[in-house]
Protein backbone atom coordinates (compact mmCIF):
# COMPACT_ATOMS: atom_id res chain seq x y z
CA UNK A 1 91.79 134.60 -177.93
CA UNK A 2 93.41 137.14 -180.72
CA UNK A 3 91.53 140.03 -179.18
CA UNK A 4 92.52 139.38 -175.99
CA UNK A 5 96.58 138.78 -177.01
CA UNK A 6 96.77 141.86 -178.97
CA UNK A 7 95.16 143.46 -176.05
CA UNK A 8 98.16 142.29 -173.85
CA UNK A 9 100.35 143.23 -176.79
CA UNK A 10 99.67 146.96 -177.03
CA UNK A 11 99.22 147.24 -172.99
CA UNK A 12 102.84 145.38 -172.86
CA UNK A 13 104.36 148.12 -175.95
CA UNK A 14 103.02 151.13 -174.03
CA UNK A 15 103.15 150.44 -170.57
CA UNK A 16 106.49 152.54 -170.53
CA UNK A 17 104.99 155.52 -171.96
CA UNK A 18 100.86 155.80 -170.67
CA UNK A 19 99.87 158.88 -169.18
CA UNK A 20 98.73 158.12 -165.95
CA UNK A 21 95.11 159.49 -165.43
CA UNK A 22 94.29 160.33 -162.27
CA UNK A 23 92.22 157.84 -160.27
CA UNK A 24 88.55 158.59 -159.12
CA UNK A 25 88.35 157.53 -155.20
CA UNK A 26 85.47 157.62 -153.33
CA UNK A 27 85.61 158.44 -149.62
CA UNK A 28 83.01 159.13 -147.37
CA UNK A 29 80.53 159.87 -150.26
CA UNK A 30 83.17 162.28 -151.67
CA UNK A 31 84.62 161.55 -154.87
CA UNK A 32 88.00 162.72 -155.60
CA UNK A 33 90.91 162.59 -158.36
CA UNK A 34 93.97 161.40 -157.11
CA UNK A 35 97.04 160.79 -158.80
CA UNK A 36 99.84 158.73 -157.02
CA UNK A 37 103.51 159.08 -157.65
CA UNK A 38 107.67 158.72 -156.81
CA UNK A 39 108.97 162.29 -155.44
CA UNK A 40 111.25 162.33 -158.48
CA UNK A 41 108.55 163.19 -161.06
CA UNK A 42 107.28 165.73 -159.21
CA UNK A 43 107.71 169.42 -160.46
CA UNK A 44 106.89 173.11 -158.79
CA UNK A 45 106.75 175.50 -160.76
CA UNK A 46 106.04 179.06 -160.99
CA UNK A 47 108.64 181.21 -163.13
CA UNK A 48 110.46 180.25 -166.38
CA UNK A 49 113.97 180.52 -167.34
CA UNK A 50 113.80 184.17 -167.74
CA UNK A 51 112.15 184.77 -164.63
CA UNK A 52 108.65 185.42 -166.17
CA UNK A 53 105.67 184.16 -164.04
CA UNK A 54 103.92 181.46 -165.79
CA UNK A 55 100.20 181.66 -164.30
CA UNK A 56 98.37 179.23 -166.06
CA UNK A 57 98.77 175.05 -166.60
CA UNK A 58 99.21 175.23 -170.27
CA UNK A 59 101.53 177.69 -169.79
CA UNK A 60 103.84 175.58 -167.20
CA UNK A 61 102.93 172.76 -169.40
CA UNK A 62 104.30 173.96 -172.77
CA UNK A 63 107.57 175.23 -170.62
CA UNK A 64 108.22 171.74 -168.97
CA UNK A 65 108.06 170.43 -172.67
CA UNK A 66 110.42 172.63 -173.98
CA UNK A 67 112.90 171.32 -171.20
CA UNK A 68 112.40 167.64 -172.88
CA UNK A 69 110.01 166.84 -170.49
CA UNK A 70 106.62 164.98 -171.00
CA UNK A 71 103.81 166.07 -168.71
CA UNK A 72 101.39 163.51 -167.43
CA UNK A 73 99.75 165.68 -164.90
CA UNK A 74 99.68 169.42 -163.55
CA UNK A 75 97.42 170.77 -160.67
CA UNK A 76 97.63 174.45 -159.52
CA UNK A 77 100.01 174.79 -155.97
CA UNK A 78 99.15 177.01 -152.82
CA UNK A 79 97.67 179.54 -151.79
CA UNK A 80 98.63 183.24 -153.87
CA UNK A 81 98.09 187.00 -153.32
CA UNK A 82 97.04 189.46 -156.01
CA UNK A 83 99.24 189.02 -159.33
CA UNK A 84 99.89 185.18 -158.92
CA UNK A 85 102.78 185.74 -156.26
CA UNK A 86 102.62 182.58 -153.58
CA UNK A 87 101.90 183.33 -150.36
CA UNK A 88 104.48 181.95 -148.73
CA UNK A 89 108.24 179.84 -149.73
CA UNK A 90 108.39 178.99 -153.32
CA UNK A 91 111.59 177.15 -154.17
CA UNK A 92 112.02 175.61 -157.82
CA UNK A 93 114.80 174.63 -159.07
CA UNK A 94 117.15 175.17 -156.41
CA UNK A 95 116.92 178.79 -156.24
CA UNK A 96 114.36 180.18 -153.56
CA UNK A 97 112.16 182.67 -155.71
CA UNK A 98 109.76 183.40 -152.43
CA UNK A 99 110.82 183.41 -148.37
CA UNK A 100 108.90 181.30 -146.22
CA UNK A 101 106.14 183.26 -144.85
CA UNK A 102 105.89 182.96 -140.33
CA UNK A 103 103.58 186.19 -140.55
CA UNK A 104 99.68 185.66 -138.89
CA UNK A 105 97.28 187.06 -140.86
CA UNK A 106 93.48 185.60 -142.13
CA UNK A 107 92.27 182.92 -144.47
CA UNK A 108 93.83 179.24 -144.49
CA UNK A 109 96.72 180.25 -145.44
CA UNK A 110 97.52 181.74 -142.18
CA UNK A 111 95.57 179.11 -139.84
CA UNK A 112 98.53 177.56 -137.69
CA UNK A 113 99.69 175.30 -138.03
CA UNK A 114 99.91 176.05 -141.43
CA UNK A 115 103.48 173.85 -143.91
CA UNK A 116 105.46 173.42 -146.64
CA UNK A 117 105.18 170.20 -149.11
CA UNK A 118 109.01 170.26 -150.71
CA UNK A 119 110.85 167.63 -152.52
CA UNK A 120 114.68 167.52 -151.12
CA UNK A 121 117.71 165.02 -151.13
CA UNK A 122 115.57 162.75 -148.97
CA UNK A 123 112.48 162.58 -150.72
CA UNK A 124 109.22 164.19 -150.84
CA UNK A 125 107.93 165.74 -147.36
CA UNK A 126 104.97 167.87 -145.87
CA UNK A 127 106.20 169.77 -142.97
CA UNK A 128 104.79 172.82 -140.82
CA UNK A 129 106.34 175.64 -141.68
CA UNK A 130 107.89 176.34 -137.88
CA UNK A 131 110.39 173.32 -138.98
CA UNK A 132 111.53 174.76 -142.40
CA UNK A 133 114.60 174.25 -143.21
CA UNK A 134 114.13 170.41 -142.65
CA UNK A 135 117.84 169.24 -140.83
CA UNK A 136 120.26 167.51 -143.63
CA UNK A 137 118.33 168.53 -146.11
CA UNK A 138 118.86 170.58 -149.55
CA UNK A 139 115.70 171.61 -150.88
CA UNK A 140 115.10 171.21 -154.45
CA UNK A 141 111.58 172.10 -154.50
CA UNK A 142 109.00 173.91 -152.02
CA UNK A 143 105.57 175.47 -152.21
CA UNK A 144 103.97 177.04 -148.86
CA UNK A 145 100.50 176.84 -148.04
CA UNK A 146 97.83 176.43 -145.21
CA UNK A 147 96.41 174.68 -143.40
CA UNK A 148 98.51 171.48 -142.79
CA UNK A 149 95.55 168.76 -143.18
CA UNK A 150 97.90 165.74 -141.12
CA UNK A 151 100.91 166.34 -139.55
CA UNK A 152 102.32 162.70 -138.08
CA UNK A 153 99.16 161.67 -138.50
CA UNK A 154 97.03 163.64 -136.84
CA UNK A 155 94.35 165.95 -137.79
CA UNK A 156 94.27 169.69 -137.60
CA UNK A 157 93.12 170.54 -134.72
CA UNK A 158 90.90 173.52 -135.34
CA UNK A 159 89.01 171.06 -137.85
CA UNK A 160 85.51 170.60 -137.23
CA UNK A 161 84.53 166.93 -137.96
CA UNK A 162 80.60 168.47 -138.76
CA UNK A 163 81.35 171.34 -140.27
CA UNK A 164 79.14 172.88 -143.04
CA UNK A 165 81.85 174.24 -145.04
CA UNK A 166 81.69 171.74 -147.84
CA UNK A 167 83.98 173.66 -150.94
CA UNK A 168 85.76 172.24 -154.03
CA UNK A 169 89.71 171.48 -152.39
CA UNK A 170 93.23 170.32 -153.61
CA UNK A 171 96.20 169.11 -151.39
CA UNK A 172 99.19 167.35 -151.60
CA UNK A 173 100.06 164.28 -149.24
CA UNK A 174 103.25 162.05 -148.32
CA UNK A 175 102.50 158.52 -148.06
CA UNK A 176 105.23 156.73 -145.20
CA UNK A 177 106.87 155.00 -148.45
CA UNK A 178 107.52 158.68 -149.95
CA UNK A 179 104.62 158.76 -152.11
CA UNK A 180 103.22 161.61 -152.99
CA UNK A 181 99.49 162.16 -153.51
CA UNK A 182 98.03 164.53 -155.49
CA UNK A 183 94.10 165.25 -154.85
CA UNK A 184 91.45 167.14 -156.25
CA UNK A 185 87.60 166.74 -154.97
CA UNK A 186 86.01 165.96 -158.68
CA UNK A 187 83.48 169.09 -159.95
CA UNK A 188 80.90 166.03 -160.29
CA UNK A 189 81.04 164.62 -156.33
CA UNK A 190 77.11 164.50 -155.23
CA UNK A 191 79.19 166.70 -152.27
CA UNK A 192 82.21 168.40 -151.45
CA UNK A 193 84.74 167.96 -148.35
CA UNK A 194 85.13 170.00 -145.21
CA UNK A 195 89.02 170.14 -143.72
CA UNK A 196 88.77 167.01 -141.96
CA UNK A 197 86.76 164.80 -144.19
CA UNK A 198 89.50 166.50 -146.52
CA UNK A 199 92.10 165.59 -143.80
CA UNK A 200 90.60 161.53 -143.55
CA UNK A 201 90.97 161.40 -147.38
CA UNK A 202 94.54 161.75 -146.93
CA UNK A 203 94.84 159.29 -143.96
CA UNK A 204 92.95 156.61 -146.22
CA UNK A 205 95.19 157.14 -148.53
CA UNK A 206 98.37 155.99 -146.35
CA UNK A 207 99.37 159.78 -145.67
CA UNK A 208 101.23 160.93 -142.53
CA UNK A 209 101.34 164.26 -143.66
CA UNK A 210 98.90 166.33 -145.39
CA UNK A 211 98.59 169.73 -147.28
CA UNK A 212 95.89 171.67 -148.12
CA UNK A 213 96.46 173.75 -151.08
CA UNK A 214 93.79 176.04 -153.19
CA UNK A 215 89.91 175.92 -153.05
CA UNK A 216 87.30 176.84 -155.63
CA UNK A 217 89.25 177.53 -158.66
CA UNK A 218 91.21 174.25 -158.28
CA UNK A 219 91.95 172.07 -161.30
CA UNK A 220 93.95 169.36 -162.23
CA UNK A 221 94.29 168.20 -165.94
CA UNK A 222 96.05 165.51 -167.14
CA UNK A 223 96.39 163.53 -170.44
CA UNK A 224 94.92 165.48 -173.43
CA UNK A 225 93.46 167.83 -171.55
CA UNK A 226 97.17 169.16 -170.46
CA UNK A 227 96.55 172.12 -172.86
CA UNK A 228 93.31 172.84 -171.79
CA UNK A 229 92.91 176.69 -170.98
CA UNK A 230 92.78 177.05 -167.37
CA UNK A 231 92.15 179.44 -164.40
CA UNK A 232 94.88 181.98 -163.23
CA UNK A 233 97.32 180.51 -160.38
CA UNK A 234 100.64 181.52 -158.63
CA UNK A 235 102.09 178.29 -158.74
CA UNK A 236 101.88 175.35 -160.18
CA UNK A 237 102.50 170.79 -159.29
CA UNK A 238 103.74 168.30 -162.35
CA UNK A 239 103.82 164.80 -162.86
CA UNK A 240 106.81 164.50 -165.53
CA UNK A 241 108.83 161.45 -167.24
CA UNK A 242 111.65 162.10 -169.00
CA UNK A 243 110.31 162.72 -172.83
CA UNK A 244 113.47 160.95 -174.54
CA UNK A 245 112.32 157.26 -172.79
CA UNK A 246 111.69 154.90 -175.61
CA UNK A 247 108.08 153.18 -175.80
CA UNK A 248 108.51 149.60 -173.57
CA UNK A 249 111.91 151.61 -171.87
């Protein structure tokens, strides 16, 4: 009976302050790591207040703390060319540091319809990139990348539902509350996803609208592995809480 009241205790005391670990899901014999979260904790990031590129999650990590920030999660954003420059829009902050990229070209970034995830005045939103700007909007946040996984609901449609092309994937998703999803296949699935196994993930999870971000040198750490070294990227996703809340607050 003591056991289990100080248990209740010390979840009660730091319930305001956990790091939330991302969740292991399995779907169709895929396991993933999803974390689930309000818009308003979500950060992109890819340059600091000088304008330096930060290319790494340590890196964006030990910036967002220096802005009073605690990071629960980070996960590497879309798709980049040589020397960690995104693809396509990158907005952080306000202040557009990339244009939206319409151009054709190879590769998923480029396979139409292709979108933005952004987090604006209304919320958090995945939309293809032939409707950016979003009406009534001001964009706080953007990252391009390709291809959209959902859009309304439906799948890609150059997604093959037996395709062989099982690879490690990340994404981003909007639930219809304005949830966003963060999702990582986990280096330890018995498989990995195609697009549209990829894509139904997203739909189990409640998404409309879906993302797909980065491939095989995708990684998400969270936790104490936040400093962990990590591979190269041009951009980068946060989960943050404000690092002056008081434990319980």
């Amino acid at each position: 009976m003591i056991s289990r009241l100080l248990l209740i205790l010390l979840s009660s005391t730091f319930a305001g302050t956990a790091i939330s670990a991302p969740e292991q899901k399995i779907v169709d014999g895929i396991t993933y790591q999803v974390v689930t979260t309000p818009a308003d904790r979500i950060r992109i990031v890819w340059k600091d207040d000088a304008g330096r590129q930060m290319h790494s999650l340590p890196e964006a990590a030990t910036w967002l703390q220096s802005k009073g920030l605690k990071v629960d999660t980070l996960m590497n954003g879309g798709i980049f060319e040589p020397g960690g420059i995104p693809s396509g829009l990158m907005v952080q902050e306000g202040k557009e540091l990339r244009p939206v990229n319409r151009n054709d070209g190879a590769g998923n970034f480029f396979l139409k319809p292709n979108g933005v995830f952004l987090i604006g005045t209304k919320g958090a939103s995945v939309i293809a990139t032939e409707e950016y700007p979003p009406g009534g909007v001001k964009v706080v946040q953007a990252v391009q990348s390709g291809p959209l996984l959902l859009r309304r609901g439906k799948i890609h449609p150059a997604f093959n539902a037996n395709s062989s092309s099982r690879l490690h994937r990340n994404g981003v998703g909007v639930t219809k509350g304005g949830m966003v999803i963060l999702a990582m296949s986990d280096f330890n699935s018995p498989k990995f996803p195609n697009l549209h196994e990829f894509a139904r993930f997203f739909q189990s999870m409640g998404c409309e609208d879906a993302l797909f971000l980065d491939g095989d040198i995708s990684q998400m750490h969270s936790g104490h592995d936040i400093r962990k070294p990590s591979n190269r990227f041009g951009s980068m996703i946060a989960v943050v809480h404000d690092g002056s809340r008081k434990k319980g607050g």
